[in-house]
Structures are given as structure tokens and as C-alpha cells.
Protein backbone atom coordinates (compact mmCIF):
# COMPACT_ATOMS: atom_id res chain seq x y z
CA UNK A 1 -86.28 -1.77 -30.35
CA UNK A 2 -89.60 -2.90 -31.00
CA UNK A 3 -92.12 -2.85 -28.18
CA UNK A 4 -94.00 -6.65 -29.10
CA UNK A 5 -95.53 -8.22 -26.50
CA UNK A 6 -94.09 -11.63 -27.06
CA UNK A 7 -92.25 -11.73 -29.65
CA UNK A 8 -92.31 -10.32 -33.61
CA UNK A 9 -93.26 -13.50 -35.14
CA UNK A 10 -96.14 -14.30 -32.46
CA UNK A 11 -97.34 -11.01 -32.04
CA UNK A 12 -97.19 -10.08 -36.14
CA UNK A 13 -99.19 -13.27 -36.43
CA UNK A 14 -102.00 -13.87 -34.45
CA UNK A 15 -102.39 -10.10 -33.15
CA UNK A 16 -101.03 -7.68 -36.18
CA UNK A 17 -101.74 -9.84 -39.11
CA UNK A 18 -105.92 -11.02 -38.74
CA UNK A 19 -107.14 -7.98 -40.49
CA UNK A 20 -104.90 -7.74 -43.27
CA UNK A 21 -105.39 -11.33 -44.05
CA UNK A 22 -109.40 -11.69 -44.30
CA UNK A 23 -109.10 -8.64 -45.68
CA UNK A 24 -106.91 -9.80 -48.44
CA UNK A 25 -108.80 -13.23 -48.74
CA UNK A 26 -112.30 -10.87 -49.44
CA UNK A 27 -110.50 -8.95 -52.26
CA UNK A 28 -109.06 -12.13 -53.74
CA UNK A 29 -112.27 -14.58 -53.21
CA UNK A 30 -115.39 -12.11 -52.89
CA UNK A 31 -117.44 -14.40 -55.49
CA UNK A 32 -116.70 -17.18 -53.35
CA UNK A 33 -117.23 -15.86 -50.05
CA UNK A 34 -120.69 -14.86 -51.42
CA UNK A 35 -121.34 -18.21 -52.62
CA UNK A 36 -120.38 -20.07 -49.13
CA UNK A 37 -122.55 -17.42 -47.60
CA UNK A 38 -125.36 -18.72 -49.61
CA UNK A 39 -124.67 -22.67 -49.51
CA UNK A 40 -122.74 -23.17 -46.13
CA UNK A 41 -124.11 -20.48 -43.47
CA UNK A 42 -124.14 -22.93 -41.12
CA UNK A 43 -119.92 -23.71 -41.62
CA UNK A 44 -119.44 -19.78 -41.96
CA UNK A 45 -121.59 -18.78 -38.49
CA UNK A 46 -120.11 -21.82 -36.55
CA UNK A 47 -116.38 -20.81 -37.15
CA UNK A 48 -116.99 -16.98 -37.10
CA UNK A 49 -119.74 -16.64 -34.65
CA UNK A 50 -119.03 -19.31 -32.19
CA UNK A 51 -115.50 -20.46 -32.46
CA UNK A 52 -114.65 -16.95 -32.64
CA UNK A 53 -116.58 -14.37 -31.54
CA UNK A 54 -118.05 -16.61 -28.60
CA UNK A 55 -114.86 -18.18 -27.98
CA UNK A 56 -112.62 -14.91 -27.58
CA UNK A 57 -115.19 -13.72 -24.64
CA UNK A 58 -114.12 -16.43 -22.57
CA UNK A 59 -110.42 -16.12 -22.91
CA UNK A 60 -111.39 -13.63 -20.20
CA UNK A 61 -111.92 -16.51 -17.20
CA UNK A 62 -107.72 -16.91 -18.25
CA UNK A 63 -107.30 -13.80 -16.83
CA UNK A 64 -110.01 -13.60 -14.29
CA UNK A 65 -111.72 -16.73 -13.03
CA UNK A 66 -109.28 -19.25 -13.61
CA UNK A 67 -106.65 -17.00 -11.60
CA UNK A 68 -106.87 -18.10 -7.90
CA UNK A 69 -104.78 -14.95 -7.22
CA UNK A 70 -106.38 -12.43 -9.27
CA UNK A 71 -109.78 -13.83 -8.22
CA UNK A 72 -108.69 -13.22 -4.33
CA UNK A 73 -107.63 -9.63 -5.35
CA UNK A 74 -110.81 -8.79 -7.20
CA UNK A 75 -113.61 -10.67 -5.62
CA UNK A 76 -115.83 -8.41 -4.97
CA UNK A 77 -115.61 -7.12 -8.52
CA UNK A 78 -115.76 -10.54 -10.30
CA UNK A 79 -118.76 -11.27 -8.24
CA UNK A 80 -120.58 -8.30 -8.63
CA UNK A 81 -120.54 -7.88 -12.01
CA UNK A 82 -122.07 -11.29 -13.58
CA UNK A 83 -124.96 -10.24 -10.70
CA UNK A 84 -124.98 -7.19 -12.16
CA UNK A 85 -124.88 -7.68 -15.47
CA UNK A 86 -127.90 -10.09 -14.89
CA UNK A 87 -130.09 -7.57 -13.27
CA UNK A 88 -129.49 -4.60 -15.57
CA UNK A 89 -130.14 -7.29 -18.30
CA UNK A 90 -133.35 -8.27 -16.87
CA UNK A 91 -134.45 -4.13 -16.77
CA UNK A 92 -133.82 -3.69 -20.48
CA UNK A 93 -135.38 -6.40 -21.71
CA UNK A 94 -138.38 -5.56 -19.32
CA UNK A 95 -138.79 -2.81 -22.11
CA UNK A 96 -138.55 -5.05 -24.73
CA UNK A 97 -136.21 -7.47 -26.87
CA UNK A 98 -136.16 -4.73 -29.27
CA UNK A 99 -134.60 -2.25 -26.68
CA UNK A 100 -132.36 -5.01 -25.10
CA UNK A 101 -130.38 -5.65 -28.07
CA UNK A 102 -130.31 -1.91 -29.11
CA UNK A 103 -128.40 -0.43 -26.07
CA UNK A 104 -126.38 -4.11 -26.01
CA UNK A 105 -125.23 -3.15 -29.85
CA UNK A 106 -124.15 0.18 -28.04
CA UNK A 107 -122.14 -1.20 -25.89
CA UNK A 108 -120.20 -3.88 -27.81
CA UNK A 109 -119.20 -1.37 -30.36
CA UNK A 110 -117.88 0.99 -27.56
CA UNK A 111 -116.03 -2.25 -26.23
CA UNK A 112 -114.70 -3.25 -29.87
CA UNK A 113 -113.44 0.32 -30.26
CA UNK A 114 -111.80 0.32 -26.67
CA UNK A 115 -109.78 -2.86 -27.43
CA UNK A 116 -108.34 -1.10 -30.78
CA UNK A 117 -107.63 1.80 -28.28
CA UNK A 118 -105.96 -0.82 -25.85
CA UNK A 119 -103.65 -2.60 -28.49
CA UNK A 120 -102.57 0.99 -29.66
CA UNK A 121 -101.59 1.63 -26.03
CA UNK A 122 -100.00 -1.21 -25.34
CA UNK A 123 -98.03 -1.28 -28.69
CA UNK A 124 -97.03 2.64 -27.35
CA UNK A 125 -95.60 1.76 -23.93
CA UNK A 126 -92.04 2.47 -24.84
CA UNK A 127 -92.63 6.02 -26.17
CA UNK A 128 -91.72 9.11 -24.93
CA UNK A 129 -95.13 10.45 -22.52
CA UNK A 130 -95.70 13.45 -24.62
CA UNK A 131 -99.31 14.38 -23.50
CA UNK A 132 -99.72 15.62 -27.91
CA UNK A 133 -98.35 12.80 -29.35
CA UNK A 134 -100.89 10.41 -27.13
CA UNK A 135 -103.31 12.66 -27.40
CA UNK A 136 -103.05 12.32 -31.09
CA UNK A 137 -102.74 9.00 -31.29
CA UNK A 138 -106.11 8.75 -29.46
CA UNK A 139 -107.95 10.63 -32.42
CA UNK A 140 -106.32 8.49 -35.09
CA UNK A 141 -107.27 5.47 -33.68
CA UNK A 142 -110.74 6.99 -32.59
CA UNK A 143 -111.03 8.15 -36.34
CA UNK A 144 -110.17 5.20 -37.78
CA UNK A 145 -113.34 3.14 -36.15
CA UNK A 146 -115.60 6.14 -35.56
CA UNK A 147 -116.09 7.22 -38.62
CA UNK A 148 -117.65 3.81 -39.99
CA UNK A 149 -120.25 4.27 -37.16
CA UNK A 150 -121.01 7.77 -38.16
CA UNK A 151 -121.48 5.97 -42.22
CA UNK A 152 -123.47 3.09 -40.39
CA UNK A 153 -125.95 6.22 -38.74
CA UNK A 154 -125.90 8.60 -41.58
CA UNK A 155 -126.41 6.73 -44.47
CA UNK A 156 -129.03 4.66 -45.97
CA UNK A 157 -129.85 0.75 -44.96
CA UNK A 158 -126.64 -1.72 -44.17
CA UNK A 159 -126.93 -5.32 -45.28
CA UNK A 160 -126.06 -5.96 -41.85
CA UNK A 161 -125.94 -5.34 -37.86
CA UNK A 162 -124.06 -6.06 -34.97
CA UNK A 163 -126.96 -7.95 -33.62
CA UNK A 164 -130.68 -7.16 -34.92
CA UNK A 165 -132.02 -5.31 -37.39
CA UNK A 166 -132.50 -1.83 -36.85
CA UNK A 167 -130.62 -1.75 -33.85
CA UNK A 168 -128.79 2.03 -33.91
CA UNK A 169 -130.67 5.26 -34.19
CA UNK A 170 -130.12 6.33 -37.99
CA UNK A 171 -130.36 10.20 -39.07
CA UNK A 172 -129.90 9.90 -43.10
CA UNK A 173 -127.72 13.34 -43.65
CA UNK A 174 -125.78 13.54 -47.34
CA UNK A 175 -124.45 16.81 -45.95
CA UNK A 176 -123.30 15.59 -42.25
CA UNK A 177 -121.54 12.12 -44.18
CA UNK A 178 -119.59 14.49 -46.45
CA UNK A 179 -118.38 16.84 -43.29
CA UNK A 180 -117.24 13.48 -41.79
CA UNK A 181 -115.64 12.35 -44.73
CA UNK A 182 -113.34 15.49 -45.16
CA UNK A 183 -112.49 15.26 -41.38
CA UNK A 184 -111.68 11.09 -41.70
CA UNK A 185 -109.58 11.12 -44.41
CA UNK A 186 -108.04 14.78 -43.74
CA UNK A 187 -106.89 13.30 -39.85
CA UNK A 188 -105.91 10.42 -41.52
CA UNK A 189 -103.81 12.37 -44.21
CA UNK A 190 -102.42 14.09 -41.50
CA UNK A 191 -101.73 11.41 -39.51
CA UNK A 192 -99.24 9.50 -42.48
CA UNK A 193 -97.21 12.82 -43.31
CA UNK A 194 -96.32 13.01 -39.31
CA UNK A 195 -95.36 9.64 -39.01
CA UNK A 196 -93.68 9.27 -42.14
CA UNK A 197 -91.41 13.05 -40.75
CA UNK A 198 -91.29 11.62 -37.35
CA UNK A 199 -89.78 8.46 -38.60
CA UNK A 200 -87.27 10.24 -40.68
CA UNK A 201 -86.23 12.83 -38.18
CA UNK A 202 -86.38 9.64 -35.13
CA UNK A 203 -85.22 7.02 -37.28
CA UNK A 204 -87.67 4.78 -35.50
CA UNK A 205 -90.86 3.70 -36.52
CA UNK A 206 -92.90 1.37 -34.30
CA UNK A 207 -93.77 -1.16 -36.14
CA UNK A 208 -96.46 -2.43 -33.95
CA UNK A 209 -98.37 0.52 -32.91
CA UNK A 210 -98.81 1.42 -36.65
CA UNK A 211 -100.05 -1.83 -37.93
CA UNK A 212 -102.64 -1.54 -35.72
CA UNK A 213 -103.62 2.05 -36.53
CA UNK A 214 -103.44 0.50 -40.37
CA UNK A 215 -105.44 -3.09 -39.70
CA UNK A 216 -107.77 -1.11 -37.52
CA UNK A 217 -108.39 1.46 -39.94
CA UNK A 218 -108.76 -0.80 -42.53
CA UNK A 219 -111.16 -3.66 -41.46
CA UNK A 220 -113.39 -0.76 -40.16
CA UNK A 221 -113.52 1.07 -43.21
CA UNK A 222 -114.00 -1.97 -45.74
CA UNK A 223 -116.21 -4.21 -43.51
CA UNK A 224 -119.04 -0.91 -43.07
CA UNK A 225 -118.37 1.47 -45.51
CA UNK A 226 -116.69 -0.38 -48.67
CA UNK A 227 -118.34 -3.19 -49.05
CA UNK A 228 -122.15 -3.87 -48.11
CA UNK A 229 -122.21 -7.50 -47.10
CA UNK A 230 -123.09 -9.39 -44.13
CA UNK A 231 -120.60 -11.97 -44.18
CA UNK A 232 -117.96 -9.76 -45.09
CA UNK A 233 -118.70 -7.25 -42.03
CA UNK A 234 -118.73 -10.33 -39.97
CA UNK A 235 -115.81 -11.61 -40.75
CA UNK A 236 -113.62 -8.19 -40.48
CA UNK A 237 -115.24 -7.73 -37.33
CA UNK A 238 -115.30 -10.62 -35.35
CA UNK A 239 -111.40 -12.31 -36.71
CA UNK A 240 -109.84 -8.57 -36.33
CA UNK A 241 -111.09 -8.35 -32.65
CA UNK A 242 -111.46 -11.98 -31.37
CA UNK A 243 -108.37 -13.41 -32.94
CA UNK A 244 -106.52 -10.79 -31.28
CA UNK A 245 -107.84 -10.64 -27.98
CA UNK A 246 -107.47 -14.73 -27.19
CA UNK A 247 -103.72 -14.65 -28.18
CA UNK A 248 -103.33 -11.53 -25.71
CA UNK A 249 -104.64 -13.73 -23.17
CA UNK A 250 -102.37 -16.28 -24.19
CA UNK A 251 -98.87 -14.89 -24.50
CA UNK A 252 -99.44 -12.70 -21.41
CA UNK A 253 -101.26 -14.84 -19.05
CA UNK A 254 -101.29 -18.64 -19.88
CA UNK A 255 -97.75 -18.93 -21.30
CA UNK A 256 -95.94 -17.06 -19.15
CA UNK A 257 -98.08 -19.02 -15.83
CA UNK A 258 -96.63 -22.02 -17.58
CA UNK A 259 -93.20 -21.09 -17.80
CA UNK A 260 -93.02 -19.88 -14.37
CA UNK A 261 -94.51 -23.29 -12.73
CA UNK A 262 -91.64 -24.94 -15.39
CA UNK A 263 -88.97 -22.31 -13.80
CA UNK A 264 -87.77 -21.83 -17.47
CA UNK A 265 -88.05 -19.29 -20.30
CA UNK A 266 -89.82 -20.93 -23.00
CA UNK A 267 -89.13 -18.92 -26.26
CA UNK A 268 -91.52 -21.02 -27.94
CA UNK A 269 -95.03 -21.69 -27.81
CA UNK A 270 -95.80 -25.03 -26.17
CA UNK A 271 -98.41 -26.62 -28.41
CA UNK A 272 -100.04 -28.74 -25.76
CA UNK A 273 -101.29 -26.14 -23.30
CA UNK A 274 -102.21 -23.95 -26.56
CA UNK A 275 -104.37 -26.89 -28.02
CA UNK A 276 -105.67 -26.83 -24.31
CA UNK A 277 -106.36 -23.64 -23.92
CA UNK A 278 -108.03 -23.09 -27.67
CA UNK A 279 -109.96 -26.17 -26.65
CA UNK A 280 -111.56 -25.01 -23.18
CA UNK A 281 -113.02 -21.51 -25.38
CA UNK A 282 -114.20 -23.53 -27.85
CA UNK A 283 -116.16 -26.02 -25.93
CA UNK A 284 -117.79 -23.33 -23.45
CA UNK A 285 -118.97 -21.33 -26.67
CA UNK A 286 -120.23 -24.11 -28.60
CA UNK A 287 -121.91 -25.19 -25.41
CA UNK A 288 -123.53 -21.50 -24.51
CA UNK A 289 -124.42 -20.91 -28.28
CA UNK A 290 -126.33 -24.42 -28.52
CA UNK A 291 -128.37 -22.97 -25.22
CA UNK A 292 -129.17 -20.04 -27.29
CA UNK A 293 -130.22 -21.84 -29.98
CA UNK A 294 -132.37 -24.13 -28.41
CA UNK A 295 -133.96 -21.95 -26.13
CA UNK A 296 -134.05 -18.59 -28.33
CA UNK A 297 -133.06 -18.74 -32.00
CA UNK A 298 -133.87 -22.31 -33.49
CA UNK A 299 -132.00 -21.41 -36.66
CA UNK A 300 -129.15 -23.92 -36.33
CA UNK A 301 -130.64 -26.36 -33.59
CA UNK A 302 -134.11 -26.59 -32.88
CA UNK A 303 -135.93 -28.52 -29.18
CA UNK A 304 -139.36 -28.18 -30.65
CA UNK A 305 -140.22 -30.74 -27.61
CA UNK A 306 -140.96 -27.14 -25.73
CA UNK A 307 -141.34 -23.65 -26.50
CA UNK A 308 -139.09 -21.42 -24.42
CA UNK A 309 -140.85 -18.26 -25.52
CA UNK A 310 -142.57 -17.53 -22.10
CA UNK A 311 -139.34 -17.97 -20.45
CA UNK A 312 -137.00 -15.38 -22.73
CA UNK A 313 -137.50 -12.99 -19.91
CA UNK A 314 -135.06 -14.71 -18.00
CA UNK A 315 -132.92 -16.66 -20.37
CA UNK A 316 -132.09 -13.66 -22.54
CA UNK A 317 -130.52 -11.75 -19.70
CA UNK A 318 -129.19 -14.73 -18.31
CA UNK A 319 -127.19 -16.01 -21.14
CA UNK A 320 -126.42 -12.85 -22.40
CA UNK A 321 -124.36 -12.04 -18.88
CA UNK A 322 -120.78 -13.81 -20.12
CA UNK A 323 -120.52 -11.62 -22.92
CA UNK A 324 -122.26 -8.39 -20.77
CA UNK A 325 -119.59 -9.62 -18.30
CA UNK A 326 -116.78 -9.80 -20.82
CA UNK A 327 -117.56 -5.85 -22.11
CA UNK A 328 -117.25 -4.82 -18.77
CA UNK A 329 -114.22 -6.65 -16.81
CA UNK A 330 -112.32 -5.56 -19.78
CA UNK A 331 -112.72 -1.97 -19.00
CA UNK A 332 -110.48 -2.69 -15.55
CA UNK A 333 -108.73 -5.95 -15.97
CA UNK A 334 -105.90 -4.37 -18.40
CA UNK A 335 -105.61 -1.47 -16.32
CA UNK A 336 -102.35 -2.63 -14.70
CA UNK A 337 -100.53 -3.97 -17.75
């Protein structure tokens, strides 16, 4: 038996399925995807960037905020952290926007790595606790997104970042890329022949847990190493991760509130709440990204009325804490499920 979360068709399509299908829509329109780049940036970073990327961070209030009970339980936590996050935002930038956006790059790719290590673990609930299969597991799936970071450090320029240019520490090293490569694709190698023998001698083969070794593996390697393209990168990295994460949210904490307060078992997905729910992330992200660019970037909106510049001190940390927030609550509000 499979281990989904809700259900094959669900779970195969809005959680499995995201990387494999930009992925397949960049091989099949690359031209094009250039070309939109080029005449509709606007189009491309409002769906990716905002409606996205944005929007996934606050499918986190479903979970958190929104949850008179698990707000009760973790108060102190919930408040703390936003407070937190504000303060140690406020330090870093003290040293500079430069620095502020470097160690904030750090941290999102350790968070976009951990929720890759989350899905694997969640997809491996049902398995036998054998401390060398998990342990193994854990290197694949560490393998599979580490490795692009290592390309990102150790080889020359990207036509892109996670945030500003020149954001990681790069060490140009031919001969430390090639070690790495022999190690990626020899765990990888390693990793196929076991589960291809495990399957035979098991007869099972979770279907889950592998796709997302295989999607994760994949967006990682084509949107850093493979291809050299901003919007490309972009869009393996932000639909693989955001995608994802707000239809976690979804099928385990939104639908199954609603079908408790209904004292039913839905086994379908009520399209109501869903257009609620996908509305509520994408209204607070439009809404915090039009602060940003009003008050920081003016590349999409511009107040020219006033100049903000004087004030970035504070409204850099401060808008910056829901996603600071969001990288951090997600480190212990999983930890249960």
C-alpha cells in the first residue's frame, strides 16, 4: 500500500507532479520561455514570484495563526519568533544590505533543502525503521540538492541568484567540481541499483518517496547546473517547492478541519474552501510584495511621491520577517506529523 498523504490522484498532482511538469514544459518551449522572459517579465515574476513563491509562505498562518488551538499550544513560540526574526533582521542589515541578503540566501536554501528532506520523510512513514536504509535515504536526498550548491560555489558566474547578485561565497575549483561530480552521480548510481534490487526482492516500491527523490533530483540539477537561465532556475525552484508546500497545508490541515466541522469524510476536494483558501495567499502576497515594491524595489510599482531610502533600515527587516518567520516555524511545526 502506498503511503500518500491524501490520496494518489491529489498527492501525484499538486505535490509529486510540479517538477516534472515545468520541467517538461522548459525542454519542450525553451525558445519561448526565453522570449516571455524578455517581453512579459512582469506576467512571469507576478505568477512565479508572488502568486507562488510569496503565496506558499503564508500557507503557514493555515497551520499556525489561523489555528486557535495550535496558537494556544505554541504561543510563546509563534510570538517570539516574528519578534525575533525582526530583531536579528535589523542586526544584519546594520552591516549592510549586501550582508542581509547574503546570510538570508543561506538560509532559504537550507530551508528549500529541508522541505525536500521533509516530503522524503513523510512519503517514508510506513517503512521498516532501519537506522541504514534512513540513513541512506538522507544522503540521496541530500545529494540530490547539494550538489547543485557545490556547482553554484565552484564554478564560474550563474545567470542567476536566489536573491542578489553575488550573494554566496564562490571558490572557482575545476578539480573540487570534478571530485563532486564522481561522488553525485556515483551515490546516485548507487542509489537506482538498490532500489531497483530492493524492489525486486520486496516487491514493493514506494511510489511516492521515489518521485520525490527523482523530481527533487531533477529540478535541482537542471534549474543550476543544466541550464544557465534565470527564468528557468526560477521557475524549477519556486513551482517545485511552493506548489508543494500550499497543497500540504491544504490536504492536511484545511480539508480535513472542514470535514470534521461537516462530521463527514469528504473524498473529494471541496472547491469552495480551496478557491478560499488559494485566494487568502494570494491576496496577502500581492499585498506584501506591492509594499516591497513601493517602498524598496520600484521595478514593478513605483510611489515616487517619497523616497523610502532613509527608512530601509527598518522596512527591510520588517517585511522581510513573514518569510524569516516562515524558514523558521517550519523547522518545528511538522515535527509531530
Amino acid at each position: 500500500m502506498q503511503p500518500w498523504i491524501h490520496k494518489a490522484k491529489t498527492d501525484s498532482l499538486f505535490i509529486l507532479l510540479p517538477p516534472f511538469l515545468v520541467l517538461a514544459v522548459i525542454v519542450l518551449f525553451q525558445k519561448e520561455i526565453l522570449w516571455a522572459e524578455q517581453h512579459y517579465s512582469f506576467y512571469t515574476w507576478l505568477f512565479l514570484i508572488v502568486f507562488i513563491d510569496v503565496a506558499h509562505v503564508y500557507a503557514t498562518l493555515f497551520k499556525t495563526y489561523f489555528v486557535a488551538s495550535e496558537f494556544q499550544k505554541r504561543k510563546k513560540l509563534l510570538i517570539g519568533v516574528p519578534i525575533g526574526c525582526f530583531l536579528i533582521g535589523m542586526l544584519l542589515f546594520s552591516f549592510g544590505s549586501a550582508f542581509f541578503w547574503s546570510v538570508l540566501a543561506y538560509i532559504a536554501v537550507f530551508h528549500f533543502i529541508r522541505q525536500q528532506y521533509g516530503f522524503m520523510r513523510l512519503y517514508s512513514r510506513n517503512e521498516p525503521r532501519i537506522k541504514a536504509n534512513k540513513n541512506f535515504d538522507s544522503l540521496v536526498i541530500y545529494t540530490a540538492t547539494g550538489y547543485p550548491m557545490l556547482y553554484w560555489f565552484l564554478s564560474p558566474q550563474r545567470n542567476f541568484s536566489w536573491f542578489m547578485p553575488e550573494e554566496f561565497l564562490k571558490f572557482e575549483s575545476s578539480s573540487l567540481l570534478d571530485i563532486t561530480t564522481v561522488l553525485y552521480y556515483g551515490i546516485l548510481g548507487v542509489y537506482i541499483i538498490r532500489t531497483v534490487y530492493r524492489a525486486v526482492k520486496e516487491r514493493y516500491f514506494n511510489i511516492p518517496k521515489n518521485m520525490v527523490i527523482l523530481g527533487t533530483a531533477l529540478s535541482w540539477y537542471f534549474g543550476i547546473v543544466y541550464f544557465n537561465q534565470d527564468l528557468i532556475f526560477t521557475a524549477l525552484n519556486v513551482v517545485s517547492h511552493g506548489i508543494p508546500y500550499m497543497a500540504l497545508v491544504y490536504l492536511k490541515e484545511v480539508k480535513p478541519k472542514e470535514e470534521r466541522e461537516q462530521a463527514v469524510s469528504c473524498s473529494g476536494i471541496n472547491v469552495t474552501s480551496l478557491l478560499f483558501y488559494i485566494g487568502i495567499l494570494l491576496g496577502i502576497a500581492f499585498a506584501e510584495e506591492y509594499l516591497w515594491e513601493i517602498t524598496v524595489w520600484q521595478e514593478h510599482f513605483n510611489a515616487a511621491s517619497f523616497d523610502f531610502t532613509a527608512l530601509h533600515f527598518l522596512l527591510v527587516p520588517l517585511l522581510v520577517v513573514p518569510q524569516f518567520t516562515h524558514y523558521i516555524l517550519d523547522g518545528f511545526i511538522w515535527k509531530s506529523k
